[in-house]
Protein backbone atom coordinates (compact mmCIF):
# COMPACT_ATOMS: atom_id res chain seq x y z
CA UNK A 1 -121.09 -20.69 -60.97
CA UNK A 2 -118.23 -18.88 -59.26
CA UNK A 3 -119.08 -15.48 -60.36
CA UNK A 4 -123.07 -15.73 -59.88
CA UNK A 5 -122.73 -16.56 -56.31
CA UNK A 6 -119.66 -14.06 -55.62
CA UNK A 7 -122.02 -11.73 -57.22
CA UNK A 8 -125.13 -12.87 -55.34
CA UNK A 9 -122.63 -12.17 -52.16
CA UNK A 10 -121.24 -8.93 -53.15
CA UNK A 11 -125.15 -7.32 -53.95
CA UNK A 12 -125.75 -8.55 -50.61
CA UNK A 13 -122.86 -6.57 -49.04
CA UNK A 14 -123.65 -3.42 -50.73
CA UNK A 15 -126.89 -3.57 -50.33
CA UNK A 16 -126.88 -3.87 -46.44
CA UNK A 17 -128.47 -7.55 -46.79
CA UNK A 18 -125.31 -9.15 -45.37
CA UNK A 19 -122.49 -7.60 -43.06
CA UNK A 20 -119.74 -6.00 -44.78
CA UNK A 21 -117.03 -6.90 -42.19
CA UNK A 22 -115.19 -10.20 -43.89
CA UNK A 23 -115.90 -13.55 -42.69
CA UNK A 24 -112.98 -14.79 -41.40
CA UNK A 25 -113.29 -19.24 -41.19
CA UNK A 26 -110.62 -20.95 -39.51
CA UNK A 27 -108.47 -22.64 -41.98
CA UNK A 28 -110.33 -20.71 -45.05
CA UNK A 29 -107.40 -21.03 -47.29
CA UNK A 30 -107.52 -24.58 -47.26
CA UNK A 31 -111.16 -24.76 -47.58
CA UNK A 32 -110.45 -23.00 -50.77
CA UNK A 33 -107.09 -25.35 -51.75
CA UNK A 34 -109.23 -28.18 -51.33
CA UNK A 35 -112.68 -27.15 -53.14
CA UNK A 36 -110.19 -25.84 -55.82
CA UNK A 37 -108.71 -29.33 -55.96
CA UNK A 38 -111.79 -30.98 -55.73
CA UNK A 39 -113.00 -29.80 -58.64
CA UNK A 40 -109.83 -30.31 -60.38
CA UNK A 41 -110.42 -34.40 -59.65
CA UNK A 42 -114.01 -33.84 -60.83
CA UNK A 43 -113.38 -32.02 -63.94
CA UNK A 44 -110.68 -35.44 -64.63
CA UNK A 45 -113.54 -37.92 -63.59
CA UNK A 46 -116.41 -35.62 -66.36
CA UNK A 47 -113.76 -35.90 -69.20
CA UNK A 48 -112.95 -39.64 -68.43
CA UNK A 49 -116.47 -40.44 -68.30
CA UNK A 50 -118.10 -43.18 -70.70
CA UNK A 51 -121.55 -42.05 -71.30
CA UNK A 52 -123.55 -38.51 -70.58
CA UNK A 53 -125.33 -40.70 -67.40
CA UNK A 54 -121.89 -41.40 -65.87
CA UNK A 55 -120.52 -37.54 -66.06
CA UNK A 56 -123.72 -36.02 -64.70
CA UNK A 57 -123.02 -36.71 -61.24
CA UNK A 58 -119.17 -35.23 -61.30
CA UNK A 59 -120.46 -32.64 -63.40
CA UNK A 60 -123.33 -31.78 -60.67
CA UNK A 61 -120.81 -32.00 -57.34
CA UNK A 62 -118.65 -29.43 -59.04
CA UNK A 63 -121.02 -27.24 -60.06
CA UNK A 64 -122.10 -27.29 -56.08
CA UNK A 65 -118.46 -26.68 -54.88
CA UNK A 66 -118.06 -23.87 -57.51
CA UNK A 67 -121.70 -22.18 -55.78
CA UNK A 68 -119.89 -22.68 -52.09
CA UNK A 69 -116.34 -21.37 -53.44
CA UNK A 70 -117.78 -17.91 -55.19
CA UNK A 71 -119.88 -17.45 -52.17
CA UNK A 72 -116.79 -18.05 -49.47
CA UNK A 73 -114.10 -15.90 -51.69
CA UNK A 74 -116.36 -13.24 -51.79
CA UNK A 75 -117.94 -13.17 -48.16
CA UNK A 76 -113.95 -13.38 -47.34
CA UNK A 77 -113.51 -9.75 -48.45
CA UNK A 78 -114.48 -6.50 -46.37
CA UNK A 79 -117.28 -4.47 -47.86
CA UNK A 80 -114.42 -1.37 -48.32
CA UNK A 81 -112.69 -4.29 -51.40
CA UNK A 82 -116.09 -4.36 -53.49
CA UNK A 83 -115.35 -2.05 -56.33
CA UNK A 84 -112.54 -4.25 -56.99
CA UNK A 85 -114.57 -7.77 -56.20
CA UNK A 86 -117.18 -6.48 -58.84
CA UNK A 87 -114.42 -5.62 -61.54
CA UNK A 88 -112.93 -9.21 -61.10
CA UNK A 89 -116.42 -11.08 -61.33
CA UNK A 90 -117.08 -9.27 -64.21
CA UNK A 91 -113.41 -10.20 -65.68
CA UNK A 92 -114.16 -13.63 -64.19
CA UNK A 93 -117.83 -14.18 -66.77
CA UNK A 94 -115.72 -13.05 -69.82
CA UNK A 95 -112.84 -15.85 -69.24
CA UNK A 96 -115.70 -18.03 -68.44
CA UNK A 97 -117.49 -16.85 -71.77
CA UNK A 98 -114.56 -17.01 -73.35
CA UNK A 99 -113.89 -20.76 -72.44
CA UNK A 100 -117.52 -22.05 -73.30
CA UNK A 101 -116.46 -19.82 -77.30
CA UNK A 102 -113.45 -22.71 -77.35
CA UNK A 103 -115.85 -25.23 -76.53
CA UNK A 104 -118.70 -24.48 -79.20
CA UNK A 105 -116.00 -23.55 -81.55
CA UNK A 106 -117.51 -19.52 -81.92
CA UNK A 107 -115.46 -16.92 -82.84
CA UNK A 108 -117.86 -14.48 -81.34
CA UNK A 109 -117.74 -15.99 -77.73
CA UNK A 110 -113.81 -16.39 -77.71
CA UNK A 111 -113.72 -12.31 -78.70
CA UNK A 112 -116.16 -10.88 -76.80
CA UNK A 113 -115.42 -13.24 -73.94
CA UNK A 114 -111.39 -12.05 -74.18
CA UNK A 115 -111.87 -8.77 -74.59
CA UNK A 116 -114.32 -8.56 -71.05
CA UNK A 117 -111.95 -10.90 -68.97
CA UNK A 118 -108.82 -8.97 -70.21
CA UNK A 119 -110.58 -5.46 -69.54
CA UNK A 120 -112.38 -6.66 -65.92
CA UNK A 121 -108.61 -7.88 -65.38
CA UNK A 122 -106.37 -4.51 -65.79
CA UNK A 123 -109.78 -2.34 -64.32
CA UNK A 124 -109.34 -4.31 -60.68
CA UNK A 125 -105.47 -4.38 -61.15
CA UNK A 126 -105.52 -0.44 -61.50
CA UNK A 127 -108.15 -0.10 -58.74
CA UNK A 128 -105.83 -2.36 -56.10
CA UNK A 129 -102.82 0.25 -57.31
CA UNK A 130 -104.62 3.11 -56.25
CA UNK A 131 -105.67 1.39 -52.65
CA UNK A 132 -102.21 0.61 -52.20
CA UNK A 133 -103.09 -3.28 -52.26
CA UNK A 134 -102.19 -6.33 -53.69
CA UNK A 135 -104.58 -8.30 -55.70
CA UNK A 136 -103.63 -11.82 -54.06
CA UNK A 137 -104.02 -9.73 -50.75
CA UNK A 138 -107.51 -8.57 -51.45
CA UNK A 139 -108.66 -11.56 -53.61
CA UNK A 140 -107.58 -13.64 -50.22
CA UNK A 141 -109.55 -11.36 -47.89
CA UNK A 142 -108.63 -9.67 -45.00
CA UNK A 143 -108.79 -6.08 -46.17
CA UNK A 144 -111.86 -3.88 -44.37
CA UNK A 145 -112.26 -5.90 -41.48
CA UNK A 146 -111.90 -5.12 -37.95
CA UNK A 147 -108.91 -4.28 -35.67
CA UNK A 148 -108.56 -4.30 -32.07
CA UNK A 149 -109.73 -1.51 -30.08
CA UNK A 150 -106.80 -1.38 -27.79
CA UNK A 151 -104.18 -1.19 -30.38
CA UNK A 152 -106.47 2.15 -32.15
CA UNK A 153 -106.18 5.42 -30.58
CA UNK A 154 -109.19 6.84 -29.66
CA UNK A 155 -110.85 9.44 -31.33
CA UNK A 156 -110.72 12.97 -29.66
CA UNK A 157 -112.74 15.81 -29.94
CA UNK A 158 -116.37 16.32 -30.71
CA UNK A 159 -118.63 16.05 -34.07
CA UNK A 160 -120.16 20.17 -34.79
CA UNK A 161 -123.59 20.07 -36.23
CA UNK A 162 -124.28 23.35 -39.09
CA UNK A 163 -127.78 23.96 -40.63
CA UNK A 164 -128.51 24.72 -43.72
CA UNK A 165 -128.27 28.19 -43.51
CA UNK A 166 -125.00 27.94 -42.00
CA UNK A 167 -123.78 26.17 -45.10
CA UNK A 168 -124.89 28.46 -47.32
CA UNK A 169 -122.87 31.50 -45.39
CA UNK A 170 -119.78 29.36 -45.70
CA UNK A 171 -120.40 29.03 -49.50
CA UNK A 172 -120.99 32.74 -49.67
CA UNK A 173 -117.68 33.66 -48.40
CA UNK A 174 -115.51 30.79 -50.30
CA UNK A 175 -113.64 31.25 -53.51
CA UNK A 176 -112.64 27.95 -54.35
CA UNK A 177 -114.73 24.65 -53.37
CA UNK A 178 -113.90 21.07 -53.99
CA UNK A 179 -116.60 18.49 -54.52
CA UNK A 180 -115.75 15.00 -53.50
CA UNK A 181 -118.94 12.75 -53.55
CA UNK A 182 -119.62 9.26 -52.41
CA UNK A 183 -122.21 6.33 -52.81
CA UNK A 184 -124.68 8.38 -50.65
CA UNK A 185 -124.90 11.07 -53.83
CA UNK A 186 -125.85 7.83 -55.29
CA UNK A 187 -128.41 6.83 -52.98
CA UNK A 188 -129.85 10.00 -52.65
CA UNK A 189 -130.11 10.66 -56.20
CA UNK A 190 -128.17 14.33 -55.52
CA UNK A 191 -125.99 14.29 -58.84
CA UNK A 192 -128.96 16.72 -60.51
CA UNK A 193 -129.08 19.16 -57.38
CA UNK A 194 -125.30 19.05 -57.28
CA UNK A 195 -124.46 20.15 -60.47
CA UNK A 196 -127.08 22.89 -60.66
CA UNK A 197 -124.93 23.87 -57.10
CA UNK A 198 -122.29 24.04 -59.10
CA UNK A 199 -123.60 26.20 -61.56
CA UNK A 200 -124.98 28.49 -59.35
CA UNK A 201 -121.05 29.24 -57.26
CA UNK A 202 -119.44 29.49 -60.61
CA UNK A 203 -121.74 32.24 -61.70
CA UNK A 204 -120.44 33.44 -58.46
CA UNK A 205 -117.00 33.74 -59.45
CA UNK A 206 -116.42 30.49 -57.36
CA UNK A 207 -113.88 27.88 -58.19
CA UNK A 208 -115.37 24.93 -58.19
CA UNK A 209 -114.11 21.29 -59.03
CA UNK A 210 -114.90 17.84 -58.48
CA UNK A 211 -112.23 15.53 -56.44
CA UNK A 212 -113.17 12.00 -57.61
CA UNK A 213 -111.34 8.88 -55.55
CA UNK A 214 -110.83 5.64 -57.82
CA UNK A 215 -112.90 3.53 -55.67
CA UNK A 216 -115.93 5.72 -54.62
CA UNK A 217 -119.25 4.81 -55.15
CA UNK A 218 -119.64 0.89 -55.75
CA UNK A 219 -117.93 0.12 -58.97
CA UNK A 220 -115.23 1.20 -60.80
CA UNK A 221 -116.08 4.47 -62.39
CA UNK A 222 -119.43 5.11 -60.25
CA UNK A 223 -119.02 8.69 -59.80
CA UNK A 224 -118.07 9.48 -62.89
CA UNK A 225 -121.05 7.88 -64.60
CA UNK A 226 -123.07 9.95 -62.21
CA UNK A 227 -121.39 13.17 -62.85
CA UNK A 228 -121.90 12.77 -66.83
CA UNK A 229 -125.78 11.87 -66.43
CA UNK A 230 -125.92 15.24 -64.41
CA UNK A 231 -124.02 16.67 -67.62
CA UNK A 232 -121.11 18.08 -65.09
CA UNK A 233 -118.37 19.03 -67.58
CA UNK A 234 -115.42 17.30 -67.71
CA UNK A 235 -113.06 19.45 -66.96
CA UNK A 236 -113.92 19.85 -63.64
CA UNK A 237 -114.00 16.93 -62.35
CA UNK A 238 -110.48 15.43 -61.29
CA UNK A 239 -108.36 12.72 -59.88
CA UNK A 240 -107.44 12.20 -56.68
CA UNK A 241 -104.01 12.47 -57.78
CA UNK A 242 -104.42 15.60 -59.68
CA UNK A 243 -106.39 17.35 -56.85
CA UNK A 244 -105.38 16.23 -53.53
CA UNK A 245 -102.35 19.28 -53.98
CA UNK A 246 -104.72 21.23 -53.94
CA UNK A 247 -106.89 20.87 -50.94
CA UNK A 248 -104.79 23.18 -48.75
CA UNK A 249 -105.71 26.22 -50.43
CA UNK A 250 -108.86 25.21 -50.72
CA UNK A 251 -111.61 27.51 -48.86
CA UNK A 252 -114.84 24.85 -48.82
CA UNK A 253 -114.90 21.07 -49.00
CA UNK A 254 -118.18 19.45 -49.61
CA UNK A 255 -117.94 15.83 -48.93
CA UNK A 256 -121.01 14.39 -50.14
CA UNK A 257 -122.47 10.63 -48.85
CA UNK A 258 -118.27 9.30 -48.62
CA UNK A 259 -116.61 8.14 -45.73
CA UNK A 260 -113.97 5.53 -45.98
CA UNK A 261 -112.10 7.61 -48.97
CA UNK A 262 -111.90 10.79 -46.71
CA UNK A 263 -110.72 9.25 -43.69
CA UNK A 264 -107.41 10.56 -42.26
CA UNK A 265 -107.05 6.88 -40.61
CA UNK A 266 -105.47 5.80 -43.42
CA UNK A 267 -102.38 7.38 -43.09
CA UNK A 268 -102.29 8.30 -39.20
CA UNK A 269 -103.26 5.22 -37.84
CA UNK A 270 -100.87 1.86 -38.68
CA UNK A 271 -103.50 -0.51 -36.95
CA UNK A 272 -106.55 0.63 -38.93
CA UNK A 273 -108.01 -1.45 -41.79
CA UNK A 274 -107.26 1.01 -44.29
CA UNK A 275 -104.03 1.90 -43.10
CA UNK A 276 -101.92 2.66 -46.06
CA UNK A 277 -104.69 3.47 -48.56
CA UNK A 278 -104.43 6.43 -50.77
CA UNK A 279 -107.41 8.94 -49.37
CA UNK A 280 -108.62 12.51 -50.30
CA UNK A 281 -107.11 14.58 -48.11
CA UNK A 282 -109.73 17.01 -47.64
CA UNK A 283 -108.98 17.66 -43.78
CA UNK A 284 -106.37 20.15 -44.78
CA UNK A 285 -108.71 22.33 -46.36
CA UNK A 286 -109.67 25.58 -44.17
CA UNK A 287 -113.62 23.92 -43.79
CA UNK A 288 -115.12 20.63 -44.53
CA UNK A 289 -118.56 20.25 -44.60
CA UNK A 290 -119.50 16.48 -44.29
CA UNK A 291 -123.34 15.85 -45.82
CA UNK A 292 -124.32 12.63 -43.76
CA UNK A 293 -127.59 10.65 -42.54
CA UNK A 294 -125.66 9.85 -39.07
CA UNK A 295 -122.38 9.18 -37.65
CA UNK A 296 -122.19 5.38 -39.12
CA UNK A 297 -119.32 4.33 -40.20
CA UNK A 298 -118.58 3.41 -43.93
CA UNK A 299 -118.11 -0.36 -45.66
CA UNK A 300 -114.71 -0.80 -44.13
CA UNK A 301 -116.41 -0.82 -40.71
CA UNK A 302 -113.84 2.29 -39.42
CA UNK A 303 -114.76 5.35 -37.00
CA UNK A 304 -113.99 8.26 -39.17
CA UNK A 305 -111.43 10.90 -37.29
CA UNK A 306 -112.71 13.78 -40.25
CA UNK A 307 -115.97 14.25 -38.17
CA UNK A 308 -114.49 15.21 -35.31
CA UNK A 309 -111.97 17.80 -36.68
CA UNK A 310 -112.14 21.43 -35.78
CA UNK A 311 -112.61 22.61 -38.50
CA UNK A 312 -114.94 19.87 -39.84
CA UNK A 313 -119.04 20.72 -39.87
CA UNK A 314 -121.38 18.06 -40.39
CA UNK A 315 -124.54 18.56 -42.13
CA UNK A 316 -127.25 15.48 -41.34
CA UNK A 317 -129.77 14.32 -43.71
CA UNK A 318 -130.74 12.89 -46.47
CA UNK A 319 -128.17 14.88 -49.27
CA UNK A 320 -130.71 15.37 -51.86
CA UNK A 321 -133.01 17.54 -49.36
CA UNK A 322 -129.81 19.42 -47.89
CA UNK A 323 -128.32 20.61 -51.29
CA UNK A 324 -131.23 21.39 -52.63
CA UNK A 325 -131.96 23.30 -49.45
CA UNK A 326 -128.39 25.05 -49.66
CA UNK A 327 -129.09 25.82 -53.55
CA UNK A 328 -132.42 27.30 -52.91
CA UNK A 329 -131.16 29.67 -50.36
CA UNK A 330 -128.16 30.49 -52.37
């Protein structure tokens, strides 16, 4: 019951249904202390019960609270936490499937059930490593909310639109380009057009390589999947870790449909959301070109500083259209 609510609340969130900011009840940690408790008492009452008629009703009341706990854990944590909210429902069904194999005695259930809850487990604990976070902290909620205006410094400078054609005389002149894409190369379906890009500047004599952040996209290992469908090989496409080195002597960033992973916020400003998350730092490449429908800001609800840059160029539209426009003209 817990996980197919949370996930009922975290397809809302990514899907735009439901506001990603967290919501933020007074007293929400007790509300979950005493639903957790609750069902503690009602689980005791089910197993003490005489007959099936008797246990229905304890049975039924939990399996309500459990519906109004997965949906108020999950609509607890910003829309910026979801990779690692989906990882932990899914690690949450396999305990659960794991618990009914112990019940109907079957082998099956108990291994297949262990070996998803374990895996779901260590995939959300790596992904809170490499956002600098701790579980409890993002389990409990309060990561990609808000801050206050007045303790953020405002944003100077000014956003510079570039066409197409601009784009592609950038590309001309590079040598080495880094790729970093987001959930819009998702949305826009761009993964095909992108790695026949990358085809194209490598036949050029261009370096070209893939920057992948753990939690882009909207589950653990989104990009990735993407990247292999469009048959990118493998050994271009790095870690943040292994790339982020790099980026200063890099000539051409493309940042493709990301935002919260490629915002310098994260390590300039202490009051920000994201403030000590590990981002791509692709501002300290000569150019980046950002490939955006509009100036919104990402799930973490954060102005991005990247856009406004000097030597940051934003490309609008959808990113399908504008690569394929930029590979065409190439």
């Amino acid at each position: 019951a817990v996980t197919f609510t949370g996930s009922v609340a975290a397809f809302g969130k990514l899907q735009g249904i439901l506001h990603s900011r967290p919501l933020m009840l007074p007293g929400r940690h007790l509300i979950n202390l005493a639903i957790g408790l609750g069902c503690i008492w009602l689980g005791v009452l089910f197993v003490g019960s005489d007959s099936a008629g008797s246990a229905l009703w304890p049975l039924l009341i939990m399996t309500g609270l459990a519906f109004i706990f997965g949906l108020h854990m999950v609509l607890a944590i910003g829309g910026a936490d979801m990779p690692v909210v989906i990882s932990m429902l899914n690690s949450y069904s396999g305990w659960a499937a794991a618990a009914t194999g112990f019940m109907l005695a079957n082998d099956l259930l108990i291994v297949t059930g262990a070996l998803v809850g374990s895996s779901g487990a260590i995939l959300s604990y790596i992904m809170c490593r490499a956002m600098n976070r701790r579980f409890l902290s993002v389990i409990l909620g309060g990561f990609g909310g808000e801050t206050s205006t007045s303790e953020s410094s405002a944003i100077e400078g000014e956003a510079v639109a570039v066409s197409v054609d601009e784009t592609v005389q950038l590309l001309s002149e590079a040598k080495s380009v880094v790729i970093v894409p987001g959930y819009g190369m998702a949305v826009a379906h761009a993964q095909h057009p992108v790695s026949e890009l990358v085809k194209v500047l490598k036949e050029r004599g261009v370096e070209t390589r893939f920057a992948i952040h753990p939690v882009a996209g909207r589950m653990p290992g989104h990009m990735n999947v993407l990247l292999a469908e469009a048959r990118v090989p493998y050994d271009v496409v790095l870690e943040m870790d292994e790339i982020n080195s790099d980026l200063p002597d890099t000539d051409i960033v493309l940042v493709i449909g990301a935002n919260d992973i490629v915002n310098p916020a994260a390590q300039d400003e202490p009051n920000s959301p994201i403030a000590g998350m590990p981002v791509l730092e692709v501002w300290k490449a000569e150019t980046t070109i950002i490939l955006k429908r509009s100036m919104a800001t990402g799930y973490a609800g954060v102005d991005n500083p990247l856009f406004y840059r000097e030597n940051s160029r934003m490309l609008f539209g959808d990113a399908k259209e504008s690569i394929s426009a930029v590979l065409a003209a190439l």
